[in-house]
Protein backbone atom coordinates (compact mmCIF):
# COMPACT_ATOMS: atom_id res chain seq x y z
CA UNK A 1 -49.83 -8.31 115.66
CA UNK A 2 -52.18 -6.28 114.09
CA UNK A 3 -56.16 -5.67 114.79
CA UNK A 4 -56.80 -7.51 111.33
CA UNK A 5 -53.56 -9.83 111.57
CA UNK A 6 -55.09 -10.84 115.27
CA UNK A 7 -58.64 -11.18 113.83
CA UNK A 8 -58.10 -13.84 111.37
CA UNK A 9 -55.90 -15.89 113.54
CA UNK A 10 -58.65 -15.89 115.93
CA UNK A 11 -61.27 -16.49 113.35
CA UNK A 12 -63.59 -13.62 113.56
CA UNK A 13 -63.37 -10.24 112.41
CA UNK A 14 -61.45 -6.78 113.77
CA UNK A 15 -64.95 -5.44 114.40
CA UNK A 16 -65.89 -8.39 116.95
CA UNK A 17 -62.25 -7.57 119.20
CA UNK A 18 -63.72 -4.07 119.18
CA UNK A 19 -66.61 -5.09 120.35
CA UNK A 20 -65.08 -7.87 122.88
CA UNK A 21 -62.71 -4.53 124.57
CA UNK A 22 -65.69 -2.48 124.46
CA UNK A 23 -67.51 -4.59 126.66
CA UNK A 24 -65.00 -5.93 129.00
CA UNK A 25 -64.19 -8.98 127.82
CA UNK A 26 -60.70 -8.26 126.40
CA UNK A 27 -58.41 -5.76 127.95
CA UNK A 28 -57.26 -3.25 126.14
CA UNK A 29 -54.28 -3.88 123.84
CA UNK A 30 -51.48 -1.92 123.97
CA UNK A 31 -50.81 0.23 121.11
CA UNK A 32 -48.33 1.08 118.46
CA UNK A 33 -46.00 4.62 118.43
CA UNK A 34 -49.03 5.12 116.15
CA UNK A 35 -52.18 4.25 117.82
CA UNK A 36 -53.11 1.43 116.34
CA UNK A 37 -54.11 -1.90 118.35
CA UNK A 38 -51.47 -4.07 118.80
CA UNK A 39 -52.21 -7.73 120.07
CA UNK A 40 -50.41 -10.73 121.42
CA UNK A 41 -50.89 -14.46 121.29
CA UNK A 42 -51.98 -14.68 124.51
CA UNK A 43 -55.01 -11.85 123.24
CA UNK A 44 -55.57 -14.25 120.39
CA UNK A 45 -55.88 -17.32 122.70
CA UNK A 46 -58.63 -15.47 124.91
CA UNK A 47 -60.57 -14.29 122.06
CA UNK A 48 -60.90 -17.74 120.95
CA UNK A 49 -61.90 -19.35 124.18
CA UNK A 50 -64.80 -16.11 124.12
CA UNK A 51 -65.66 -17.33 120.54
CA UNK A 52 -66.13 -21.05 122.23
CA UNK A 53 -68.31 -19.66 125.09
CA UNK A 54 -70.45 -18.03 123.17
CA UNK A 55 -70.99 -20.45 120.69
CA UNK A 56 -71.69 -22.79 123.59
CA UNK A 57 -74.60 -20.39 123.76
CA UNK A 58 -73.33 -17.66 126.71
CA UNK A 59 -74.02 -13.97 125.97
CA UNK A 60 -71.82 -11.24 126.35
CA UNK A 61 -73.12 -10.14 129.30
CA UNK A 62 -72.68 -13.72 130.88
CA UNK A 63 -68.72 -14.27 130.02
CA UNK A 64 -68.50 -10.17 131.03
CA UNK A 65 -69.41 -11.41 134.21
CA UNK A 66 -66.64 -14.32 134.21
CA UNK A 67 -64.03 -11.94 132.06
CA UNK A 68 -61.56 -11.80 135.44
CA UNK A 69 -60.82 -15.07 135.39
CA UNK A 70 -60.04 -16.14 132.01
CA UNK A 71 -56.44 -14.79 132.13
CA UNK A 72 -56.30 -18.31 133.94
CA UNK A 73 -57.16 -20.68 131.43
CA UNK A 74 -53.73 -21.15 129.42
CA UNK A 75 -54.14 -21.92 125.59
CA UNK A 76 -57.10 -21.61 123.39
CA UNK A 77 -59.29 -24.70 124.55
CA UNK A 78 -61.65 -24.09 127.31
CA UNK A 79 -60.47 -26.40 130.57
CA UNK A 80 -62.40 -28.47 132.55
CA UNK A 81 -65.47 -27.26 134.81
CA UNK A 82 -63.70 -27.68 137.70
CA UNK A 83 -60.66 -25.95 136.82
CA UNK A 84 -59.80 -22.70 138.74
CA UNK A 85 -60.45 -20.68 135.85
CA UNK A 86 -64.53 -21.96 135.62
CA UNK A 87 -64.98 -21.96 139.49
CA UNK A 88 -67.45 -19.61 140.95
CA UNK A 89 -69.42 -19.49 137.36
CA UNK A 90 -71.49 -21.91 138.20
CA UNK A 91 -74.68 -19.45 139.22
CA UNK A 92 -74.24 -18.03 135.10
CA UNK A 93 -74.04 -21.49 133.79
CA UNK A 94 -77.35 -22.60 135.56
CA UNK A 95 -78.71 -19.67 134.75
CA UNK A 96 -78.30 -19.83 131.33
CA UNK A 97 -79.24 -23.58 131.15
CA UNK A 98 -82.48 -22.77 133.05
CA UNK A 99 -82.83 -19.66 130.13
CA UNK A 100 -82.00 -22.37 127.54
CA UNK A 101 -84.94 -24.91 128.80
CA UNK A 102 -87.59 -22.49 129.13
CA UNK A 103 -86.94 -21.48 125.41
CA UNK A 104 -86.99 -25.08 124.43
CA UNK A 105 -90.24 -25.25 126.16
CA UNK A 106 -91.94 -22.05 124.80
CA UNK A 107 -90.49 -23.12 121.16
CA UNK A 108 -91.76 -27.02 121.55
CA UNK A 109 -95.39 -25.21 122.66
CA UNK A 110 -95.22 -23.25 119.70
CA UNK A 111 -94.43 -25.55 117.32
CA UNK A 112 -96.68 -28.25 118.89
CA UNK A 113 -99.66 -25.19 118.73
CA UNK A 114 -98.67 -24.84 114.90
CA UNK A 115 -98.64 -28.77 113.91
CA UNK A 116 -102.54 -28.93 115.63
CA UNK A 117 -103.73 -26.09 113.76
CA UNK A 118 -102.46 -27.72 110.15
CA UNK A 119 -103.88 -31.01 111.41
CA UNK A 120 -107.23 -29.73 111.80
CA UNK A 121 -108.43 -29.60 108.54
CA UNK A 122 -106.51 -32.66 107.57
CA UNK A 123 -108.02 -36.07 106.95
């Protein structure tokens, strides 16, 4: 299928699988007599399970370090942890949770900062 045809099935937009082969995260698709991207279901399936990562609040630059092993997860539903396909990524995960809680912490300080300052004044 094509770029746009593989786009909407995935839910995002040509621009984004661009982006995904650009950095690694998608291998390049093969192409057409003409040059233009041609993908498979099995590209569509991978680009969702990158949407899913990320909106689970990975970066690019986390799943780029994963990206050889998600040929392994079959379909377009993330597996298990402990599946073959997630071992070894447990150093990115923690990382990124340990990233997460220190912005929850600097945004709760913030916020808790803010809410004093209003108070001040307040009867």
């Amino acid at each position: 299928m094509r770029i746009g045809d593989a786009a909407a099935a995935a839910g995002t937009t040509p621009r984004a699988l661009r982006l995904y082969e650009e950095r690694g995260l998608l291998p390049p698709p093969n192409r057409s007599h003409t040059g233009q991207r041609r993908y498979t279901q099995r590209d569509v399936d991978r680009v969702r399970i990158i949407r899913q990562l990320l909106g689970l609040g990975l970066t690019i630059d986390d799943i780029r370090a994963s990206a050889d092993r998600l040929h392994l997860i079959e379909g377009d539903t993330l597996p298990d942890y402990d599946s073959a396909a997630c071992s070894q990524t447990s150093g990115t995960v923690h990382r990124r949770l340990a990233a997460m809680d220190a912005e929850i912490t600097r945004l709760i300080t913030r916020r808790d900062r803010l809410a004093a300052r209003i108070s001040v004044g307040n009867p």
